[in-house]
Protein backbone atom coordinates (compact mmCIF):
# COMPACT_ATOMS: atom_id res chain seq x y z
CA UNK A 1 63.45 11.87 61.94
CA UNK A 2 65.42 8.48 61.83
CA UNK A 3 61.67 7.30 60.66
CA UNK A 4 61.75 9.41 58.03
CA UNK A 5 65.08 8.64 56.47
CA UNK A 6 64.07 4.97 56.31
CA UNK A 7 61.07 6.33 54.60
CA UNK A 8 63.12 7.79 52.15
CA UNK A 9 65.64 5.30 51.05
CA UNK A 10 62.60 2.36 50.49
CA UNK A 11 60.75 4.77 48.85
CA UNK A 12 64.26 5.50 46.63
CA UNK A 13 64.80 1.86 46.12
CA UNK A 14 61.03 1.52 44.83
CA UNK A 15 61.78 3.92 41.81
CA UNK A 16 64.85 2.33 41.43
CA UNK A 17 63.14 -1.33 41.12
CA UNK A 18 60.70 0.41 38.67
CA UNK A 19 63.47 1.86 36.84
CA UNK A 20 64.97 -1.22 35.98
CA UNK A 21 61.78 -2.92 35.05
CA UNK A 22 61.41 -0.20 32.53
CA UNK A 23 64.70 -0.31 31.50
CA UNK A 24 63.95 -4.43 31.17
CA UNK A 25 60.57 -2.89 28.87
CA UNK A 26 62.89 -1.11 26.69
CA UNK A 27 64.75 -3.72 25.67
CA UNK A 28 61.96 -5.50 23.79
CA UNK A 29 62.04 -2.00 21.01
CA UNK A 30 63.86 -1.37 18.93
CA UNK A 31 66.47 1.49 19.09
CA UNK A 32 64.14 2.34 22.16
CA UNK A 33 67.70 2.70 24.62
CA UNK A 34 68.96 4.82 22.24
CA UNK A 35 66.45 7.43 23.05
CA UNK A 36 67.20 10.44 25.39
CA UNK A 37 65.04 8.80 28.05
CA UNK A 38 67.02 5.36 26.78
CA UNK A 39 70.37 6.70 27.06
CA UNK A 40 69.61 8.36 30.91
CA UNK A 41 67.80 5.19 32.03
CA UNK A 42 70.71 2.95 30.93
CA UNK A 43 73.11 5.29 32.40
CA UNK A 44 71.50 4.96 36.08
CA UNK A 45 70.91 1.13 35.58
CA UNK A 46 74.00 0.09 33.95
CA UNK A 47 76.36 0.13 36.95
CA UNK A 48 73.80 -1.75 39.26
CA UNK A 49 73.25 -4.66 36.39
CA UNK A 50 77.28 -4.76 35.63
CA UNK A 51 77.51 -6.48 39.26
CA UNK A 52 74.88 -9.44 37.91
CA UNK A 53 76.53 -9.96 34.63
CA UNK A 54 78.08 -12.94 35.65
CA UNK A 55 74.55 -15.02 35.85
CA UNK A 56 74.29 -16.48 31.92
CA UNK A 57 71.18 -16.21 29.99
CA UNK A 58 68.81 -19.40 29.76
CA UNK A 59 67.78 -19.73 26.49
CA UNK A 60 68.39 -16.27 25.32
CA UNK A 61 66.49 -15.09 27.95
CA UNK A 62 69.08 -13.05 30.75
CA UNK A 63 67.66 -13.30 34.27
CA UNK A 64 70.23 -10.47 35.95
CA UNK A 65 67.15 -8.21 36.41
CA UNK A 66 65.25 -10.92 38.58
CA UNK A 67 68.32 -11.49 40.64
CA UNK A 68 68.77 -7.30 40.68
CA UNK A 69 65.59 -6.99 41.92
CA UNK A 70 65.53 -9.48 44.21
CA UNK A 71 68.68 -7.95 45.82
CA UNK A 72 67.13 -4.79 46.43
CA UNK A 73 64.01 -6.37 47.95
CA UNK A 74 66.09 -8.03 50.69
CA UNK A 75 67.55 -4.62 50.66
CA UNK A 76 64.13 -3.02 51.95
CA UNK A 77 63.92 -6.11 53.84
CA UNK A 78 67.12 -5.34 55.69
CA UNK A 79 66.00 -1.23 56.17
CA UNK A 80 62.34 -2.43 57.55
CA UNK A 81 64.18 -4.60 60.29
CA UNK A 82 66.46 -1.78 61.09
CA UNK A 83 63.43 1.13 61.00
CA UNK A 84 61.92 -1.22 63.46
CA UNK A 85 64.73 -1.60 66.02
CA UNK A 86 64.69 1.79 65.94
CA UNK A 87 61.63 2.91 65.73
């Protein structure tokens, strides 16, 4: 069961990790957040990216979404070493 659960939440944080890269994609058409499927992707990214807004852009070009990402990699990192104390 505990198996499972771990299952679950890297399998959660995949989508999530997708969602942002296609919330990244978005970005590069116009009006394309203000969409329906704009305006609910930017609603379930927005408070995630607000915690990496402090990292300034280099050359116009932000880099939150790398750091973002990366965060929720060591994430699954972090949930593989526990799944495998435990399981």
């Amino acid at each position: 069961m505990l198996g499972f659960i771990f299952w679950v939440l890297n399998s959660l944080i995949d989508a999530y990790i997708w969602v942002i890269v296609i919330w990244c994609l978005l970005s590069w058409f116009p009006n394309a957040r203000g969409t329906r499927l704009g305006e609910i992707i930017d609603r379930l990214v927005e408070p995630y990216m607000s915690w990496f807004n402090f990292i300034p852009p280099l050359g116009g070009i932000s880099f939150s979404p790398v750091v973002a990402i990366f965060v929720l990699y060591l994430a699954q990192s972090g949930l593989s070493a526990l799944a495998g104390m435990f399981g």
